[in-house]
Protein backbone atom coordinates (compact mmCIF):
# COMPACT_ATOMS: atom_id res chain seq x y z
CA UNK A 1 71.83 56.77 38.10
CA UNK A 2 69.39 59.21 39.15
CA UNK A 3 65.51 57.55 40.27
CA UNK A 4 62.90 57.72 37.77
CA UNK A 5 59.08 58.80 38.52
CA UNK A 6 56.14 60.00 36.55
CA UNK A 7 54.21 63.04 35.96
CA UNK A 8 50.60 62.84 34.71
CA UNK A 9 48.33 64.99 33.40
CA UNK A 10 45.31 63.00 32.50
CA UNK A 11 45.46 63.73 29.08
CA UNK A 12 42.35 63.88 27.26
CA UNK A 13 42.61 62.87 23.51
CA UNK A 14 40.22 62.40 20.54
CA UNK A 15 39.65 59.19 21.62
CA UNK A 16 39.93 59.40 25.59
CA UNK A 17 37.70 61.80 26.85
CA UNK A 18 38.03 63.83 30.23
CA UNK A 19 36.45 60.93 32.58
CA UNK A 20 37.91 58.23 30.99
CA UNK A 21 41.03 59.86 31.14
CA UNK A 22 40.69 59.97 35.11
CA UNK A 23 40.76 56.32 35.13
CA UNK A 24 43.71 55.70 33.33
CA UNK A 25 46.04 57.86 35.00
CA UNK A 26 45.08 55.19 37.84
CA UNK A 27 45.96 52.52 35.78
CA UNK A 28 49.20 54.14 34.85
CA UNK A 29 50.03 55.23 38.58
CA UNK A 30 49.34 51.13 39.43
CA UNK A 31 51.86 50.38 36.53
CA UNK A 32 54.44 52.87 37.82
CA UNK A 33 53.61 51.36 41.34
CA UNK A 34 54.76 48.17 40.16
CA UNK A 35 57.40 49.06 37.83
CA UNK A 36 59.52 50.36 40.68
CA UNK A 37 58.69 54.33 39.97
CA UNK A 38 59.88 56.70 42.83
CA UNK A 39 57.15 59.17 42.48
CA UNK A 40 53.76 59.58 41.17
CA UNK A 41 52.27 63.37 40.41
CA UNK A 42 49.94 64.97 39.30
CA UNK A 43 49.34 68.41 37.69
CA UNK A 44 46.32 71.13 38.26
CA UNK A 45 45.52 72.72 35.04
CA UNK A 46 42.10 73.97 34.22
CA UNK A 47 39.49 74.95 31.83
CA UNK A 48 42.17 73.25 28.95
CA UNK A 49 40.29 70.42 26.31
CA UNK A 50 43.65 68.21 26.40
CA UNK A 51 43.54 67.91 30.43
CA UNK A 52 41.30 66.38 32.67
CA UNK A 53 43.84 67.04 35.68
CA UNK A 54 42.15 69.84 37.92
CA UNK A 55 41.97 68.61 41.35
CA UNK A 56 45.37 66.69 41.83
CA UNK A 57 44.40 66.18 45.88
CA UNK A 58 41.21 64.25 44.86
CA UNK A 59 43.25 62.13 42.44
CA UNK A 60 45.86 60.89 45.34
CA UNK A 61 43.43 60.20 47.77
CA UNK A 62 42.26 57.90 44.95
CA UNK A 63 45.42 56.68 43.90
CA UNK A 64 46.88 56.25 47.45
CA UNK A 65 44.37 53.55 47.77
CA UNK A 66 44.83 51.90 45.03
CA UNK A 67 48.90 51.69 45.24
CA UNK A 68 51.05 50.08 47.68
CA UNK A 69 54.58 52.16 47.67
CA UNK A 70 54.86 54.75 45.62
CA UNK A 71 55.36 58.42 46.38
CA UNK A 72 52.22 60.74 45.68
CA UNK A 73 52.31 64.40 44.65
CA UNK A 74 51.23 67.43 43.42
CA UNK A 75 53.03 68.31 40.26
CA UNK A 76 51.60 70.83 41.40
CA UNK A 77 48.77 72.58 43.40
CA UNK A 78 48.64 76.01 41.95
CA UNK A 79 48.85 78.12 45.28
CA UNK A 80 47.69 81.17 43.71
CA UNK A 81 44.59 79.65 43.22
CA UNK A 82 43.94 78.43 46.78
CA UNK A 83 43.25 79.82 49.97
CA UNK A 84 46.75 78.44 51.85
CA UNK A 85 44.89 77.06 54.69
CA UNK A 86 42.90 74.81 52.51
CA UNK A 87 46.64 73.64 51.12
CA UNK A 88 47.56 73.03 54.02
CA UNK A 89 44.66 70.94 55.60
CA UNK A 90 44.06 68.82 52.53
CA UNK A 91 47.63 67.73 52.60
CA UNK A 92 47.99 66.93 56.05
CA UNK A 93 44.68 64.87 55.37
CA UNK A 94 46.36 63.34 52.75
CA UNK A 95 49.90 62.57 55.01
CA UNK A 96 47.36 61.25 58.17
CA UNK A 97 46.00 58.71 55.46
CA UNK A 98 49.25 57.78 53.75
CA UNK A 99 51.75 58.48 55.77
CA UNK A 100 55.48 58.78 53.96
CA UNK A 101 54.02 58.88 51.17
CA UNK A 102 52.83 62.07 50.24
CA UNK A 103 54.83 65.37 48.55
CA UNK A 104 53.74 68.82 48.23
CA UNK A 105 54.72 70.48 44.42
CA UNK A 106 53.97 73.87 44.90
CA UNK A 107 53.72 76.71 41.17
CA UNK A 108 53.75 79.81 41.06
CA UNK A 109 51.23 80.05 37.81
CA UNK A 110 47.62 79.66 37.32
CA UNK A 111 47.71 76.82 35.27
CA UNK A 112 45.51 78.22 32.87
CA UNK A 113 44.21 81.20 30.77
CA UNK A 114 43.68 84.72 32.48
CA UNK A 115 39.78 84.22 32.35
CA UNK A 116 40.02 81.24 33.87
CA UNK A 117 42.37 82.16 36.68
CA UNK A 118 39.92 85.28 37.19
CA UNK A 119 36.96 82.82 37.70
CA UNK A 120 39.49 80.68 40.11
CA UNK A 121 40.21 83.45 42.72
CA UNK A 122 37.26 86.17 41.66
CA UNK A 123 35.63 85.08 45.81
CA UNK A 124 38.73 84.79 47.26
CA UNK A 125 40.42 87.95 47.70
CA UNK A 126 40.52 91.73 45.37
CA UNK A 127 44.87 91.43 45.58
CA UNK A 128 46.66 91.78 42.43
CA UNK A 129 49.51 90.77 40.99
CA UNK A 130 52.12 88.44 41.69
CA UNK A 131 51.26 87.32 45.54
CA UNK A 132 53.50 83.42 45.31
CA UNK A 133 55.18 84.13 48.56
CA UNK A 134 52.64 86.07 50.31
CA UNK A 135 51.27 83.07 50.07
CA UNK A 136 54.08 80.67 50.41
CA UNK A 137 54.80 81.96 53.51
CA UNK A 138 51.07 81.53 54.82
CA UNK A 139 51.31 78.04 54.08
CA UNK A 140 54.87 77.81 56.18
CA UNK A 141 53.24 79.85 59.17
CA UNK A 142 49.87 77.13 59.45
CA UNK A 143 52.54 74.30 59.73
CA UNK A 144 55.04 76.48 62.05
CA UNK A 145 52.61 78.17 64.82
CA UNK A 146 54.65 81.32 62.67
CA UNK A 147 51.70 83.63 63.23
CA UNK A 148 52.42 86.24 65.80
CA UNK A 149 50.36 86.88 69.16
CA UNK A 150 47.69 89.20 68.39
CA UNK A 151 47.22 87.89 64.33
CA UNK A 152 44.21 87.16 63.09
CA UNK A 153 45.02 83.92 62.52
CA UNK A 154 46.59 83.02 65.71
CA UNK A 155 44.84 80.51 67.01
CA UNK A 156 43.49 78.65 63.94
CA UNK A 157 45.29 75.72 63.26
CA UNK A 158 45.10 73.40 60.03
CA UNK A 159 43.74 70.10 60.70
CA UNK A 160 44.48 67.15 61.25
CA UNK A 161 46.71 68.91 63.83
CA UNK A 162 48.94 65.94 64.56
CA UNK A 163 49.84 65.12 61.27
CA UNK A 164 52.69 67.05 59.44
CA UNK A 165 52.55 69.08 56.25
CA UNK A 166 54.12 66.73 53.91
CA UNK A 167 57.72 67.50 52.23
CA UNK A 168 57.23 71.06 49.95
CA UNK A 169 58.46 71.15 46.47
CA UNK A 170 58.92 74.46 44.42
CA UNK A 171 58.45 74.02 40.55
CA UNK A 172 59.63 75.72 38.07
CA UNK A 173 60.57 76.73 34.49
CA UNK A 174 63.37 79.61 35.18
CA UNK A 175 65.47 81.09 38.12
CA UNK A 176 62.85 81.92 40.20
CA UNK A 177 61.64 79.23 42.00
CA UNK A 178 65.00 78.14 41.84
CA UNK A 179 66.60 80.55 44.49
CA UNK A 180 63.46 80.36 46.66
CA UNK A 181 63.96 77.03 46.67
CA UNK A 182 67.57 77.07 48.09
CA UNK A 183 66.85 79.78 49.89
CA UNK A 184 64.21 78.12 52.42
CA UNK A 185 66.10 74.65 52.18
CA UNK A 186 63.20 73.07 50.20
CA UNK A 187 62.91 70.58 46.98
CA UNK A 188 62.72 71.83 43.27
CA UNK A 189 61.44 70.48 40.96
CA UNK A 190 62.49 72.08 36.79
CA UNK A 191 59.75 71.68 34.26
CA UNK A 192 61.93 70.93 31.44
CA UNK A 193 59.24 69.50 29.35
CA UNK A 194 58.20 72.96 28.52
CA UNK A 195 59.88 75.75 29.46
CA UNK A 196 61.79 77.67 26.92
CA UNK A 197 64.91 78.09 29.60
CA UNK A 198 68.24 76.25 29.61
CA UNK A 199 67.58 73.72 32.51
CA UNK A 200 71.53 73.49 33.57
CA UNK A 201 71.43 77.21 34.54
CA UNK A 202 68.97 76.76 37.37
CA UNK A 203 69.38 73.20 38.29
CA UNK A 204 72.83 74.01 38.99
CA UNK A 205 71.90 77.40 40.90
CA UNK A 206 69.56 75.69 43.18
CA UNK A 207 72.31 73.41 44.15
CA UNK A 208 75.21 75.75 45.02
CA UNK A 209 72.73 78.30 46.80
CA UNK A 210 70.88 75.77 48.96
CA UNK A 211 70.56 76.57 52.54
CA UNK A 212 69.83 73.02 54.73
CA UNK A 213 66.40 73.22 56.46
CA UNK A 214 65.44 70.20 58.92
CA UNK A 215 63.13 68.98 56.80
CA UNK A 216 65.72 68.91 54.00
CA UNK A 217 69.66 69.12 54.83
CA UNK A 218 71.16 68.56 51.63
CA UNK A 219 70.15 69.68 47.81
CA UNK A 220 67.24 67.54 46.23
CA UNK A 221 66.49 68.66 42.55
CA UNK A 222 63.86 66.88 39.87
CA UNK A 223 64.05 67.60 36.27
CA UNK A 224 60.93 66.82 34.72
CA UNK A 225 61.23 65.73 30.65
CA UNK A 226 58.90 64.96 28.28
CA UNK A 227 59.48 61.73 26.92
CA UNK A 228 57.93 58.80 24.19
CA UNK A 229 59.38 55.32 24.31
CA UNK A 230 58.94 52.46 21.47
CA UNK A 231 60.27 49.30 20.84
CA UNK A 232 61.83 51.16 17.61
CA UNK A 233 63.26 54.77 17.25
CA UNK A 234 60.85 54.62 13.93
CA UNK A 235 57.59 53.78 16.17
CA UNK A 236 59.03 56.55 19.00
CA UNK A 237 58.66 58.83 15.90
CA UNK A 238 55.56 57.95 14.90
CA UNK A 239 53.89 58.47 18.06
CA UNK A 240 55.47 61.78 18.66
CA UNK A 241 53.90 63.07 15.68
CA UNK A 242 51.06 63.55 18.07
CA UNK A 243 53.13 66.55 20.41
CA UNK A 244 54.06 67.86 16.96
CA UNK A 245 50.84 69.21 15.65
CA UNK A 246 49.76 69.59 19.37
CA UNK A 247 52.91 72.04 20.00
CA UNK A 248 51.69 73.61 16.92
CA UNK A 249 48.18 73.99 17.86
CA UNK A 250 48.69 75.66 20.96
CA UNK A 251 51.41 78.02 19.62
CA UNK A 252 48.41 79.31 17.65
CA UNK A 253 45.63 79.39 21.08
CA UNK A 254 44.20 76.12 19.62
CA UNK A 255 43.92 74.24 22.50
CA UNK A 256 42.14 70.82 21.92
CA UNK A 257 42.41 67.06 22.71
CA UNK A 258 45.88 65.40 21.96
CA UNK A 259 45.71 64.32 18.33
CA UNK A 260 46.27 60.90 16.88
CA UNK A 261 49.41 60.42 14.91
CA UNK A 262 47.18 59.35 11.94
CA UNK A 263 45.50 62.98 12.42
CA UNK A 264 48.89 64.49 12.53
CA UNK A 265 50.80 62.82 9.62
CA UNK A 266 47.53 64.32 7.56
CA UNK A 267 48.02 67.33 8.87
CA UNK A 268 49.33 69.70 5.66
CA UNK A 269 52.42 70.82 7.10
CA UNK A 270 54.16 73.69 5.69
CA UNK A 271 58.35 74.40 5.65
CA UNK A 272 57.54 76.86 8.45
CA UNK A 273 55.46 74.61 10.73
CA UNK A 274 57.62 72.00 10.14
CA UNK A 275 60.99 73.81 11.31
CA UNK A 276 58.91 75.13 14.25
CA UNK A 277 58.12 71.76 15.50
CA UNK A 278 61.50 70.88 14.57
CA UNK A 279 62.43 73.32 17.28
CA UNK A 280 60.22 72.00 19.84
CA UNK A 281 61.23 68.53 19.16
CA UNK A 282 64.75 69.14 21.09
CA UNK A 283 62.88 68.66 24.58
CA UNK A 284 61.03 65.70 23.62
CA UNK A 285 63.16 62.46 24.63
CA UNK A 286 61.60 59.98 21.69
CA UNK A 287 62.97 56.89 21.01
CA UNK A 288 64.15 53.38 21.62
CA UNK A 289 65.09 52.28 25.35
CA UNK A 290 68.51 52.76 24.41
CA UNK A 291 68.28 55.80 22.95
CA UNK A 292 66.43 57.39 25.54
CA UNK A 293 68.08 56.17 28.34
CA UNK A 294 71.47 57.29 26.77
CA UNK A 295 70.27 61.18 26.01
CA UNK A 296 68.28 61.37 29.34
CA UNK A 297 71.54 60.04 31.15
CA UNK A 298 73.43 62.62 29.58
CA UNK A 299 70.51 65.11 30.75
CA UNK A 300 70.67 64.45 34.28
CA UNK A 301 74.65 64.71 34.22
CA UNK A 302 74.84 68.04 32.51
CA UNK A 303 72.18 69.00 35.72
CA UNK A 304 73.14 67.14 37.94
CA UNK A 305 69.07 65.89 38.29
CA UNK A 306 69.00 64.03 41.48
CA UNK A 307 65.90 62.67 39.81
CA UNK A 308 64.19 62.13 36.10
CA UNK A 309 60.27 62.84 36.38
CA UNK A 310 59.30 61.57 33.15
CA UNK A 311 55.61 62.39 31.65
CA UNK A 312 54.23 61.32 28.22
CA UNK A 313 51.58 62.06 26.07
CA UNK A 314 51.35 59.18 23.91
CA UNK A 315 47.99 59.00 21.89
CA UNK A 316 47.05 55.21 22.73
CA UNK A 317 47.14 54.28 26.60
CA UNK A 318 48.61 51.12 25.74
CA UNK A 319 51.38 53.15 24.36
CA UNK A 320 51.57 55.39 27.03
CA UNK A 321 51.92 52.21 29.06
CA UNK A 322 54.46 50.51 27.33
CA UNK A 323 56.30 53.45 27.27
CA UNK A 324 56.93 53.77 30.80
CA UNK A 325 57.66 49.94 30.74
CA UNK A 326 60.35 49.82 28.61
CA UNK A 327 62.23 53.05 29.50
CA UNK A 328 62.09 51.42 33.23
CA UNK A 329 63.27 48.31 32.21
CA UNK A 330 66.05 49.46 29.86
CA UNK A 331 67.15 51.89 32.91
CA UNK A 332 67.44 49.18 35.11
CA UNK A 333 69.32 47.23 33.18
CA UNK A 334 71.82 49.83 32.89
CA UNK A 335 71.87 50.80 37.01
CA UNK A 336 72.24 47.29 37.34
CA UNK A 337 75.30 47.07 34.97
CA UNK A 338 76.85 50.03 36.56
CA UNK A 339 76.98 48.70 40.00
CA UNK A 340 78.65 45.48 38.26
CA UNK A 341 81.34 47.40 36.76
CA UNK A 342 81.48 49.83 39.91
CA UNK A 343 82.19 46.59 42.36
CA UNK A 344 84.68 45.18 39.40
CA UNK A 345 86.70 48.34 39.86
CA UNK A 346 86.33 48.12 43.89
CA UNK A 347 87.77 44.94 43.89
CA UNK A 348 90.83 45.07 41.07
């Protein structure tokens, strides 16, 4: 069965705000710590009322200290809204303090509104348009010496010097980041929670295009999901009302803290806003352990996911909490029962 890990956005709700949110996604990356998670990342969005997540690096300094094992990422840094250099030195920081622990998700988006993004990069640079790789490539050349004699950039070098840029991931919601991805022999990660793209398609492209690298010789591919997890496939339902009248929300530029399911079920919902979050609902994995575990199996097989990054936005932290919990525990059982059968065969 493919590992499990966690993607967090500090979500901010109507009765969490921004700060407090902050302090329990460090509770929650402690509980994931524990629970046997692989990895632990976090996103960069900004200028958004439902996310508190804006400097990701910050947060796993933070969390490095306060965890023992866990993996800790960048779900990711935006690189079009940072000067590659800086990537690059704030992640070696982060490798020289937690060393083996540490992964770099790199997106191609802004991670917010156009505004927003504007105010982001306004002292940076005047380029327009779409410059991912130009910068991608920047980042590869501080970690590689790539720079040729006679750059202007020659003989600066990203510090600390003697600590490595940790392990780069490309995310992404279509092809794109995909075949960039295979093409310089580097992890992907497929942000299936909301992107409006069949996930197979470039899950499976990434794999038979990949091109080794040394820091990666064979495919590696996450699929990230968007998942609630109750005792009961009734409670699962109840607290996904909260995505529902969120999804509908920001399908009309409302964009505001994550709504109680109380506020939700009040909500006067009409035929139409009902089949549209009936629509939406087919990439939320809500439900009992069982349940769950059974369509996010099925998931990872039809993508051939090496790995299930799982995020939530459950109203109540204790919820959110319990959530990760149970779908761990139930998918243990399972892996555990599989190995059983898998030696039973072995041996007959």
């Amino acid at each position: 069965m493919p590992a499990l890990s966690v993607l967090d956005l500090s979500f901010v709700t109507t009765q969490t705000p921004p700060s407090a949110a902050l302090a329990q996604t460090i509770a929650l990356a402690q509980k994931a710590d524990a629970l046997g998670y692989e990895r632990f990342w976090m996103a960069e969005h900004h200028s958004m009322a439902s996310i508190a997540s804006s400097a990701p690096d910050i947060m796993i300094a933070r969390i490095g200290a306060a965890t023992q094992r866990i993996r800790l990422g960048s779900g990711g840094i935006m690189l079009t809204n940072h000067a590659p250099l800086v990537v690059a030195e704030r992640f070696k920081t982060l490798e020289a303090l937690f060393p083996g622990r540490i992964d770099l998700g790199l997106g191609r988006a802004p991670g917010t509104d156009q505004t927003t993004a504007y105010a982001l990069r306004r002292r940076l640079d005047e380029r327009q348009g779409d410059d991912f790789l130009e910068r991608l490539q920047e980042l590869l050349a501080w970690e590689a010496g790539g720079f040729p004699e006679g750059h202007p950039f020659a003989k600066v070098f990203a510090m600390p010097s003697d600590a490595r840029l940790p392990p780069i991931w490309l995310l992404g919601s279509s092809d794109y980041s995909a075949q960039l991805s295979a093409q310089i022999g580097c992890g992907y990660a497929f942000a299936s929670h909301f992107s409006d793209h069949d996930a197979a398609a470039p899950m499976l492209m990434y794999r038979e295009r990949f091109q080794p690298s040394e820091d990666m010789p064979r495919p590696y591919a996450i699929l990230a999901v968007a998942s609630v997890v109750a005792e009961t496939d009734e409670e699962a339902e109840r607290l996904s009302m909260s995505y529902d009248l969120n999804w509908l929300r920001r399908a009309r530029g409302v964009v505001a803290p994550l709504p109680s399911p109380e506020e939700a079920a009040a909500h006067p919902w009409t035929p139409q806003e009902r089949a549209y979050v009936e629509g939406r609902r087919k990439r939320l994995f809500a439900g009992s352990p069982a349940t769950v575990t059974r369509r996010l199996k099925a998931f990872a097989a039809q993508t051939q996911a090496d790995e299930i990054m799982v995020t939530s936005s459950i109203h109540d932290s204790a919820a959110r909490l319990r959530s990760y919990e149970l779908l761990m525990g139930e998918w243990t059982r399972q892996h555990a029962a599989s190995a059983i059968d898998e030696d039973r065969r072995a041996a007959s």
